[in-house]
C-alpha atoms as a PDB file:
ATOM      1  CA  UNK A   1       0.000   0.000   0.000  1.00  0.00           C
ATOM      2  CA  UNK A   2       3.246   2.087  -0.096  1.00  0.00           C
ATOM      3  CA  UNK A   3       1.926   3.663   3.758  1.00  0.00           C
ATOM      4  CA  UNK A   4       4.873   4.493   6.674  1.00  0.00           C
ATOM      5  CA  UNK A   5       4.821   4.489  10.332  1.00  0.00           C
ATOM      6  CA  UNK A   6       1.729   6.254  12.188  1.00  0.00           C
ATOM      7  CA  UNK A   7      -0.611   5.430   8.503  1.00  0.00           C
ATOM      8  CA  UNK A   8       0.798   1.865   8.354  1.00  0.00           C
ATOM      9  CA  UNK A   9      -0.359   0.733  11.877  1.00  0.00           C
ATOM     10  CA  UNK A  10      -3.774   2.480  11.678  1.00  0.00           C
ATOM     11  CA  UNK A  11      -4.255   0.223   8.107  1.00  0.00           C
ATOM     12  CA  UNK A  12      -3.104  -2.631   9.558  1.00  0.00           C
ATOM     13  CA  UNK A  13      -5.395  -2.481  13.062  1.00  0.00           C
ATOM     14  CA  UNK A  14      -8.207  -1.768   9.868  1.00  0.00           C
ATOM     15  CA  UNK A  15      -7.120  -4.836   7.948  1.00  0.00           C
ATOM     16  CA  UNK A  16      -7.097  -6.988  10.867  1.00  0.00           C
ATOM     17  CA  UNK A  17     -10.974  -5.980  12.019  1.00  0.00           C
ATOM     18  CA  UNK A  18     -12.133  -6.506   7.981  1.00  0.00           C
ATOM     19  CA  UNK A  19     -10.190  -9.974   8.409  1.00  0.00           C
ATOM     20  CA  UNK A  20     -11.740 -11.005  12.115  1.00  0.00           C
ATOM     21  CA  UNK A  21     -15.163  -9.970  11.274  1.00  0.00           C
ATOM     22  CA  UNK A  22     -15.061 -12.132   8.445  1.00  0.00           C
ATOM     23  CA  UNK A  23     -13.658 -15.194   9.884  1.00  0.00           C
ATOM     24  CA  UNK A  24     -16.639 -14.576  13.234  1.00  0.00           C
ATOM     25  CA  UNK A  25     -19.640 -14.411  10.506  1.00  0.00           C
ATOM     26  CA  UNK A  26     -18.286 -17.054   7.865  1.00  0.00           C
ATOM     27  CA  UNK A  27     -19.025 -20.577   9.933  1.00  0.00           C
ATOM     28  CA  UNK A  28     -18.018 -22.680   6.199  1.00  0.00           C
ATOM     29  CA  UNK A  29     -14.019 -20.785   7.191  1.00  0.00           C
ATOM     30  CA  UNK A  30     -13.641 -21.173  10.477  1.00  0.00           C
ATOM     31  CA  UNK A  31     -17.279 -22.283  12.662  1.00  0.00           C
ATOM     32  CA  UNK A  32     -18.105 -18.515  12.875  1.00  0.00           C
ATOM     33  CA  UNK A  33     -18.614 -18.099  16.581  1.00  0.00           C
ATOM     34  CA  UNK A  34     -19.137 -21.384  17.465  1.00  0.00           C
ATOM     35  CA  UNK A  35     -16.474 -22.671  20.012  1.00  0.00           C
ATOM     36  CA  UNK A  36     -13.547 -24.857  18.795  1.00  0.00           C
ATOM     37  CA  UNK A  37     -13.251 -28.009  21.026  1.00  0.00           C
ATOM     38  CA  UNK A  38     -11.400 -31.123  22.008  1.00  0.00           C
ATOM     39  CA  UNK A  39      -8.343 -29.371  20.734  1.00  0.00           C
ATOM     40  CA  UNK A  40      -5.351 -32.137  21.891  1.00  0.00           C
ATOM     41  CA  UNK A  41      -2.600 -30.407  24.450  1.00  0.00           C
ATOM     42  CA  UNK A  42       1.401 -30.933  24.343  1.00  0.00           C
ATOM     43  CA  UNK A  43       0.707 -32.399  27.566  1.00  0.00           C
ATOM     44  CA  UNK A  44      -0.099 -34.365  29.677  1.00  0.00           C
ATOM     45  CA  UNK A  45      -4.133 -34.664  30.466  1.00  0.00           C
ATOM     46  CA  UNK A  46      -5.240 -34.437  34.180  1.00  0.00           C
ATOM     47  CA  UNK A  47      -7.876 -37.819  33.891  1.00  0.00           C
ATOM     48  CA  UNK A  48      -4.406 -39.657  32.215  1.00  0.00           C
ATOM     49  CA  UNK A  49      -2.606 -38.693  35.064  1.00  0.00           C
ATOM     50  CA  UNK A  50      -5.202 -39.396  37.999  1.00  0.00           C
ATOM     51  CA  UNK A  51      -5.253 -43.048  36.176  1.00  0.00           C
ATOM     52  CA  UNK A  52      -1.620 -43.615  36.230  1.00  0.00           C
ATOM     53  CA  UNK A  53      -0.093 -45.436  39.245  1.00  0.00           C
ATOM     54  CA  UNK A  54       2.606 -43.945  39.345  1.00  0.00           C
ATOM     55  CA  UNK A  55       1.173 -40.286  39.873  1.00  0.00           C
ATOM     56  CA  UNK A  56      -0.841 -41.972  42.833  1.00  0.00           C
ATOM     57  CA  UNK A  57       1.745 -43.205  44.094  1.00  0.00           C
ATOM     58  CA  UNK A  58       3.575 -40.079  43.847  1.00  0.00           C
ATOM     59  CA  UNK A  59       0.881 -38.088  45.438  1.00  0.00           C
ATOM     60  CA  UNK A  60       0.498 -40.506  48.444  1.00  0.00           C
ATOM     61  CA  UNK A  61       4.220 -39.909  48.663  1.00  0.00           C
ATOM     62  CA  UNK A  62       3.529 -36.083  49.123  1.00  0.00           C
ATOM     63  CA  UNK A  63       0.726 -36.603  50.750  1.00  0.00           C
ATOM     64  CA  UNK A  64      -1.369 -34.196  48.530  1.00  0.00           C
ATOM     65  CA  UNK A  65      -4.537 -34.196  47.322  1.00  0.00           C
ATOM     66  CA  UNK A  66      -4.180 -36.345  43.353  1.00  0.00           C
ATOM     67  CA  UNK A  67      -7.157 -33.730  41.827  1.00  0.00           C
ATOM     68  CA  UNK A  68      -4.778 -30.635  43.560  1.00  0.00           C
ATOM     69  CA  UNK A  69      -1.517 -32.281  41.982  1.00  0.00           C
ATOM     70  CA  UNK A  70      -2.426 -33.163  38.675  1.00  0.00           C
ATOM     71  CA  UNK A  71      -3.968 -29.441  38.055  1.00  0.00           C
ATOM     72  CA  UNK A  72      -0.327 -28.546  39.132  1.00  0.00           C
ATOM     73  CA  UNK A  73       1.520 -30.951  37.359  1.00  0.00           C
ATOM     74  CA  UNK A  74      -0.101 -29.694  34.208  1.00  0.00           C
ATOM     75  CA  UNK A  75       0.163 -25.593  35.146  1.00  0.00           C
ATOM     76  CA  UNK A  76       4.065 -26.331  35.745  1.00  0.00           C
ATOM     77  CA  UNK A  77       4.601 -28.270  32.814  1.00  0.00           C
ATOM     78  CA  UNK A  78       2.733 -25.755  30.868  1.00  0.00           C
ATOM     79  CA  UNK A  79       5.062 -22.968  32.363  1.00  0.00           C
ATOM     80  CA  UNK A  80       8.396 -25.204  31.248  1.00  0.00           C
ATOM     81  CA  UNK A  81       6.805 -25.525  27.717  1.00  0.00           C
ATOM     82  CA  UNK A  82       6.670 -21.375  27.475  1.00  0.00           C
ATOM     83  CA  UNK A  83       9.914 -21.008  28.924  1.00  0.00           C
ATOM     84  CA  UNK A  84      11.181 -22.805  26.313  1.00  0.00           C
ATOM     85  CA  UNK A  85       9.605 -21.092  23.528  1.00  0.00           C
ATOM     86  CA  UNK A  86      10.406 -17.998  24.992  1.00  0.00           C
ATOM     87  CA  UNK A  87      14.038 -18.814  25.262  1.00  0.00           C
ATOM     88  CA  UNK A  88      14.682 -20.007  21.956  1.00  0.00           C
ATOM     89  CA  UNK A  89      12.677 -17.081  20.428  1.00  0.00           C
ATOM     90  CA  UNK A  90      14.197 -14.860  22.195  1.00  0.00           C
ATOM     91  CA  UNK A  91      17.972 -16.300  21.121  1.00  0.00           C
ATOM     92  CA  UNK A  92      16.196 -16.153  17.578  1.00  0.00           C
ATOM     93  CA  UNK A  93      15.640 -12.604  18.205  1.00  0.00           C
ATOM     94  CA  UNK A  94      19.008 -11.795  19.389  1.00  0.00           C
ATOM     95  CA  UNK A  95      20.547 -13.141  16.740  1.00  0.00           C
ATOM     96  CA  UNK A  96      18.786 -11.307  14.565  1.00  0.00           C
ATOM     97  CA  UNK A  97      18.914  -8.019  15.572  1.00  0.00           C
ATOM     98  CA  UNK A  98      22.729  -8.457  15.788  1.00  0.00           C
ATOM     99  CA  UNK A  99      22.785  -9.601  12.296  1.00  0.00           C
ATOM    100  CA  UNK A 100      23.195  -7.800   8.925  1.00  0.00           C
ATOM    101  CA  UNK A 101      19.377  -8.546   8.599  1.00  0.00           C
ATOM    102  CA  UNK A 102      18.355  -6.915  11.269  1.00  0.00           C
ATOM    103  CA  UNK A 103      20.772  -3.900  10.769  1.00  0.00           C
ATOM    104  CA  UNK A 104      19.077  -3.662   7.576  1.00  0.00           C
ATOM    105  CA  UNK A 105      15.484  -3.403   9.193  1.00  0.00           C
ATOM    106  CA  UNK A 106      16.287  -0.934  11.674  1.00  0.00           C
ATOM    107  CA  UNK A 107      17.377   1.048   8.880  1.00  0.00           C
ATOM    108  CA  UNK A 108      14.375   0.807   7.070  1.00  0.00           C
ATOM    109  CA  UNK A 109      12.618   1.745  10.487  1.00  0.00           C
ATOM    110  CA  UNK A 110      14.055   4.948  11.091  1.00  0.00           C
ATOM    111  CA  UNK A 111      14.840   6.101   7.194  1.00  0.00           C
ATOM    112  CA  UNK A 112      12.699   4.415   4.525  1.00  0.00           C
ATOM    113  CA  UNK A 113      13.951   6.953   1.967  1.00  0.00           C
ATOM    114  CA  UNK A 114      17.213   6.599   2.920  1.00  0.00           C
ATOM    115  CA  UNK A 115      17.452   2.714   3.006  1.00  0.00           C
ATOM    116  CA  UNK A 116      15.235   2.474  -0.336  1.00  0.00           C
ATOM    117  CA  UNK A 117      18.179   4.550  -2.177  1.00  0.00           C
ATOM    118  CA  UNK A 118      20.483   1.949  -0.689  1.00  0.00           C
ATOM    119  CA  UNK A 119      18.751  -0.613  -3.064  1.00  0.00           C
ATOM    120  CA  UNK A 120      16.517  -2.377  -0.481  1.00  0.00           C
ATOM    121  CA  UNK A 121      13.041  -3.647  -0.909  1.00  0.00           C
ATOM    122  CA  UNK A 122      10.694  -1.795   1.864  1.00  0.00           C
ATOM    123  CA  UNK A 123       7.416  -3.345   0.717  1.00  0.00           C
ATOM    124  CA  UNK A 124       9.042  -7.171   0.860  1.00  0.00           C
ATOM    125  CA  UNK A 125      10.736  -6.236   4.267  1.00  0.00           C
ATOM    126  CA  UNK A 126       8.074  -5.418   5.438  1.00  0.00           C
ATOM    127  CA  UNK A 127       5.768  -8.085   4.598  1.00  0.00           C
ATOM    128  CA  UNK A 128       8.371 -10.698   6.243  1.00  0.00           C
ATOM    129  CA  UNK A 129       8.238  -9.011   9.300  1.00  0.00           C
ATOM    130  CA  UNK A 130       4.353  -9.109   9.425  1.00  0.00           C
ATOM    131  CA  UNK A 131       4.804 -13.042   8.388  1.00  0.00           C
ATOM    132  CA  UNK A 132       7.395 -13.256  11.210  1.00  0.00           C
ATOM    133  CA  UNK A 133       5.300 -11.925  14.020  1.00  0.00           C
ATOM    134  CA  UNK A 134       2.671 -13.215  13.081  1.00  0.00           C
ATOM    135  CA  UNK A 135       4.124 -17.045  13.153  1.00  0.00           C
ATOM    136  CA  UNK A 136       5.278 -15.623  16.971  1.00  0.00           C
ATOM    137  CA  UNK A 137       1.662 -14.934  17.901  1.00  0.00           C
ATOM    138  CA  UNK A 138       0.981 -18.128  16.580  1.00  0.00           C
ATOM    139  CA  UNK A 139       3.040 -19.881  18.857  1.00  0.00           C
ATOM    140  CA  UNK A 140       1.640 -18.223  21.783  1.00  0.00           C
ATOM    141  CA  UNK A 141      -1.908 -18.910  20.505  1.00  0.00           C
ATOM    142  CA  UNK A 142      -1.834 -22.517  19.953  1.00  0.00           C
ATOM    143  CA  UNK A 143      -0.319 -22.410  23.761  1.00  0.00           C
ATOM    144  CA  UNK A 144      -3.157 -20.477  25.000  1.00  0.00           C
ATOM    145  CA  UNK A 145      -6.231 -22.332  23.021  1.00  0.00           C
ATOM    146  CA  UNK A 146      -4.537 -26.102  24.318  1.00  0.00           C
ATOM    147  CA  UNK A 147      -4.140 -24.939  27.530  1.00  0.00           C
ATOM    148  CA  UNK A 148      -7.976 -24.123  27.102  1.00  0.00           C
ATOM    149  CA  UNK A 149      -8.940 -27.002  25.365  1.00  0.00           C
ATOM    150  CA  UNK A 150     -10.977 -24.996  23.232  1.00  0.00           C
ATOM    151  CA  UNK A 151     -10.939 -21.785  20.795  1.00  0.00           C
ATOM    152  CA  UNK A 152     -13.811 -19.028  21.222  1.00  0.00           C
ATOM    153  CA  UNK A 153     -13.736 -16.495  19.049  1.00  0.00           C
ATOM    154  CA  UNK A 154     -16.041 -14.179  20.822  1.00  0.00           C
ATOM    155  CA  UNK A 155     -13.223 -13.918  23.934  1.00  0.00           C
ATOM    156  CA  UNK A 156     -10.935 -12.159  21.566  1.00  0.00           C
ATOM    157  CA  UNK A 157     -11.460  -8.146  21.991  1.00  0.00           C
ATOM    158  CA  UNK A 158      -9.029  -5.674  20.305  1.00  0.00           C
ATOM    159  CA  UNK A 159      -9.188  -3.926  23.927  1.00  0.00           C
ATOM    160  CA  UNK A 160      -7.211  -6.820  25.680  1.00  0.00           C
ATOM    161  CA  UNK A 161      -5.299  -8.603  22.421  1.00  0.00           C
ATOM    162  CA  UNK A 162      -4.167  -5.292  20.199  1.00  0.00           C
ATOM    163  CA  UNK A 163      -4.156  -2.636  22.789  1.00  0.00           C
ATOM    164  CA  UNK A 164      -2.512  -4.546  25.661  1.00  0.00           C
ATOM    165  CA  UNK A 165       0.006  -6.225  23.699  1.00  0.00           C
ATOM    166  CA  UNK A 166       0.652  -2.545  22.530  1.00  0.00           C
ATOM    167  CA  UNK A 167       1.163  -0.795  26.096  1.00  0.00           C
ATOM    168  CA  UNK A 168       3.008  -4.378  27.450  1.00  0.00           C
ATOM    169  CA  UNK A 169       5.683  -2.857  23.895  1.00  0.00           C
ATOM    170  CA  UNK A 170       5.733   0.684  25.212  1.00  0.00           C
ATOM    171  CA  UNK A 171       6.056   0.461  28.862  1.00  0.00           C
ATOM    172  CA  UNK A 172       9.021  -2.215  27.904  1.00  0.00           C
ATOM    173  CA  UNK A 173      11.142  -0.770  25.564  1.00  0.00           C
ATOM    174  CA  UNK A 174      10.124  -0.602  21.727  1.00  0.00           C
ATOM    175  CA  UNK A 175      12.904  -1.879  19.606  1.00  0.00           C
ATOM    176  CA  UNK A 176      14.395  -4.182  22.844  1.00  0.00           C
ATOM    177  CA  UNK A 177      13.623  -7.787  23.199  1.00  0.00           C
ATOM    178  CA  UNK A 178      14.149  -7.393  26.870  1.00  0.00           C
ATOM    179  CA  UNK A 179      12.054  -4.656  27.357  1.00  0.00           C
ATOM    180  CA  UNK A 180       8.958  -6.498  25.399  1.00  0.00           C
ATOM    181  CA  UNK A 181       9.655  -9.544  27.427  1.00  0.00           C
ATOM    182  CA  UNK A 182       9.895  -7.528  31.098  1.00  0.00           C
ATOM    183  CA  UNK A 183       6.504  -5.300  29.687  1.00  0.00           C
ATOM    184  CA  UNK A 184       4.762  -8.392  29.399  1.00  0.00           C
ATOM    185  CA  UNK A 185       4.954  -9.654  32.546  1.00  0.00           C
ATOM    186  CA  UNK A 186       4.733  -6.266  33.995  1.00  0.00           C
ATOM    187  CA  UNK A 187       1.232  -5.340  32.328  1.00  0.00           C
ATOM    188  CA  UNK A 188      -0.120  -8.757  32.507  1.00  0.00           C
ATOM    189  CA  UNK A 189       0.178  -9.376  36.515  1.00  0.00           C
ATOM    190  CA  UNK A 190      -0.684  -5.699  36.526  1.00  0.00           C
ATOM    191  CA  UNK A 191      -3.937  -5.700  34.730  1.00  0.00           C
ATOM    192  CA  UNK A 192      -4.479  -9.417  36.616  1.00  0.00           C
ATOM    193  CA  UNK A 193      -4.331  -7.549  39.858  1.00  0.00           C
ATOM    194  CA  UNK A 194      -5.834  -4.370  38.802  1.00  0.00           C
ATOM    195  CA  UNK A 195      -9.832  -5.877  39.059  1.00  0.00           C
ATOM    196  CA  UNK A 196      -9.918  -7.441  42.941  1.00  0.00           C
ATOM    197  CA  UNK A 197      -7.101  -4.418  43.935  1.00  0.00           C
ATOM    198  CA  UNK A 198      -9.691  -2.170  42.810  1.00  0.00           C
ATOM    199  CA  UNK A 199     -12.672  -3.801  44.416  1.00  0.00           C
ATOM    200  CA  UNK A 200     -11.013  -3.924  47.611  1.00  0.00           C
ATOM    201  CA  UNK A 201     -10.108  -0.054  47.282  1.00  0.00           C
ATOM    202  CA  UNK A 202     -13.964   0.724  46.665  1.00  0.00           C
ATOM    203  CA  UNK A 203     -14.914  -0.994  49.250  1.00  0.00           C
ATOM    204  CA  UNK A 204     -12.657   0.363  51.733  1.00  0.00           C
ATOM    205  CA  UNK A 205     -13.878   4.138  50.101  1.00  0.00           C
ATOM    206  CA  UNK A 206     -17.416   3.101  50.658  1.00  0.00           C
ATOM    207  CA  UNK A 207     -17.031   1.524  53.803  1.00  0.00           C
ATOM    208  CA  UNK A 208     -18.701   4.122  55.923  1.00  0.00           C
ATOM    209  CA  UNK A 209     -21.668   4.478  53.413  1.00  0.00           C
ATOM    210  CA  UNK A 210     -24.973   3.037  53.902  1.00  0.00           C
ATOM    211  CA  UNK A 211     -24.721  -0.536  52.660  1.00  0.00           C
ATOM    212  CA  UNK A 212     -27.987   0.442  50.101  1.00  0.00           C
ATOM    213  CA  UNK A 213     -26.239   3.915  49.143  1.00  0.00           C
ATOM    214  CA  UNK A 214     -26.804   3.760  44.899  1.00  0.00           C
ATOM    215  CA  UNK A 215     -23.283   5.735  45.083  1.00  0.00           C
ATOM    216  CA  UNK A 216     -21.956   2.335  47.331  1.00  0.00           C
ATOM    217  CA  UNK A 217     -23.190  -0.076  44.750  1.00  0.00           C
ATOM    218  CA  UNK A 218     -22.363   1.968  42.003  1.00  0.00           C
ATOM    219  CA  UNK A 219     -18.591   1.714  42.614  1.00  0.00           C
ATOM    220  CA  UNK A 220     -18.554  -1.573  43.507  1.00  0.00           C
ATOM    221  CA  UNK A 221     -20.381  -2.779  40.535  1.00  0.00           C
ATOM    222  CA  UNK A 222     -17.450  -0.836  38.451  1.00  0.00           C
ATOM    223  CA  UNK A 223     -14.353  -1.496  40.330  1.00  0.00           C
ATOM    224  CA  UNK A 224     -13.534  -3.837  37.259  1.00  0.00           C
ATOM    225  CA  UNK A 225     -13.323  -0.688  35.237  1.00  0.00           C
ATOM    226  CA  UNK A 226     -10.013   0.648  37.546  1.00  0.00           C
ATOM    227  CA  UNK A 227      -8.252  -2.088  35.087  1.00  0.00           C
ATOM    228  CA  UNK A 228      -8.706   0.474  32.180  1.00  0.00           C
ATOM    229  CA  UNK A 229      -7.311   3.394  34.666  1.00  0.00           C
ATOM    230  CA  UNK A 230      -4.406   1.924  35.762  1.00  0.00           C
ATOM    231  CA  UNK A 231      -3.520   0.983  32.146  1.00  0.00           C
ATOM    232  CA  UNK A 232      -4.485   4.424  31.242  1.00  0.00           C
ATOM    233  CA  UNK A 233      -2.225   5.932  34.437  1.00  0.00           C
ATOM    234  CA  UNK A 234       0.892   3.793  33.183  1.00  0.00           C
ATOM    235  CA  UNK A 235       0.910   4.428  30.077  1.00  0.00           C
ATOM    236  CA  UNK A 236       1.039   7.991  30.929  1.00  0.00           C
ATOM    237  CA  UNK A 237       3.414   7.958  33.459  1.00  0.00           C
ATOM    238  CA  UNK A 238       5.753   6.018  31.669  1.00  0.00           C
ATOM    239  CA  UNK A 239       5.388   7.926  28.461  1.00  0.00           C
ATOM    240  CA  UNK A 240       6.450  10.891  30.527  1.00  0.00           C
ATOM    241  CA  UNK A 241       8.975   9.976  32.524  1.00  0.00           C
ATOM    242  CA  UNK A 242      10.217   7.061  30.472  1.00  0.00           C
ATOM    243  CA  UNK A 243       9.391   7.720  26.881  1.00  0.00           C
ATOM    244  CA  UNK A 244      11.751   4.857  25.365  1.00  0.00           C
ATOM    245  CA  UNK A 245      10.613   2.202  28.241  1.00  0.00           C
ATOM    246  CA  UNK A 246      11.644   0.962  30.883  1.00  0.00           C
ATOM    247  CA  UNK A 247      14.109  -0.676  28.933  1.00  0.00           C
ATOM    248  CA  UNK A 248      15.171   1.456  25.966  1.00  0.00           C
ATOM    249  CA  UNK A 249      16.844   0.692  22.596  1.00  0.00           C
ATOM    250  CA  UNK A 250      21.248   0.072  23.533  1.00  0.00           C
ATOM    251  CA  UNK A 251      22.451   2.438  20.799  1.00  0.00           C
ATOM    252  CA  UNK A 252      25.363   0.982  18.670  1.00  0.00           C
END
């Protein structure tokens, strides 16, 4: 489409709503909105390991409860599994940025002009990093949907998978692989935290109010909403006082 920076991204976030809307209301593509299920995990099923002897046995041997441990068994080897991807993406990454090729699209990040008169091919760079990130985000979604056992289209809103993923990029670092790994974390257990931190908050504002006060219910009904503030409040502060993240860009 021959667009740059600011005009690119707004096209893109376009695109991607033409692209999702179709895929929701076309059920011979993808089901529509109807849920994906039975989808088979990396590993290991709770039932399959609640049937094994020697899980029991290993749960007698720690004396815990075999429902509690196999739920944990399968969170921690869950956790391993995106460790691992992370890792070896993240070498990937390294390695990349370090290299010619990724010397080359930094240069075509900050000067388009001047990196087209170098002989380079914007529109085909840029398409392979769209492929790239996008086979990234694929990794992370066939995680998520196993882990789930299912798929639901209707759970995935631009407010918590475009614009989160967006501030978790800012408040890290753009242009640092650190920095997006340390502002995903951050945001995430943030915005985790942010609904029952702020329900406890408006209920210890409104503790001396009449327990039918409209006011009383009214905040408590919308302490769910302080998620959206505190994203808001970060991404503020942090654009102010740290405008290249908390971990910016090493110059070289």
């Amino acid at each position: 489409m021959g667009l740059r920076s600011d005009y690119l991204a707004i096209a893109t976030l376009g695109i991607s709503e033409i692209l999702i809307l179709a895929i929701k209301n076309e059920d011979w593509l993808a089901r529509g909105v109807k849920n994906v299920i039975g989808l088979s995990r990396p590993v290991a099923y709770e039932r399959d390991l609640q049937a094994s002897e020697w899980f029991v046995n290993l749960a007698e041997t720690l004396g815990t409860d075999l429902i509690t441990l196999s739920s944990l068994w399968v969170k921690i080897s869950y956790t391993l599994l995106f460790l691992g991807c992370l890792v070896f993406l993240l070498i990937l990454a390294e390695l990349a940025l370090k290299s010619p090729w990724g010397r080359m699209m930094r240069a075509i990040r900050d000067n388009e002009t001047a990196a087209h008169a170098m002989g380079k091919d914007i529109v085909a760079r840029k398409l392979q990093v769209f492929v790239l990130g996008s086979m990234v985000v694929g990794i992370g979604g066939a995680m998520l949907t196993t882990l789930d056992g299912q798929f639901t289209p209707t759970s995935y809103q631009p407010l918590r998978f475009t614009f989160l993923i967006w501030v978790m990029v800012i408040v890290g670092g753009s242009g640092n692989n650190w920095g997006a790994i340390l502002g995903g974390f951050l945001i995430w257990f943030v915005w985790i935290e942010a609904e029952p931190v702020g329900l406890w908050l408006m209920e210890f504002i409104t503790s001396g109010m009449d327990e039918q006060s409209s006011l009383k219910q009214h905040l408590i009904r919308n302490a769910a909403y302080m998620r959206l503030l505190t994203m808001g409040l970060i991404l503020l502060i942090v654009l102010k006082y740290f405008p290249k993240g908390l971990i910016p860009e090493g110059t070289r």
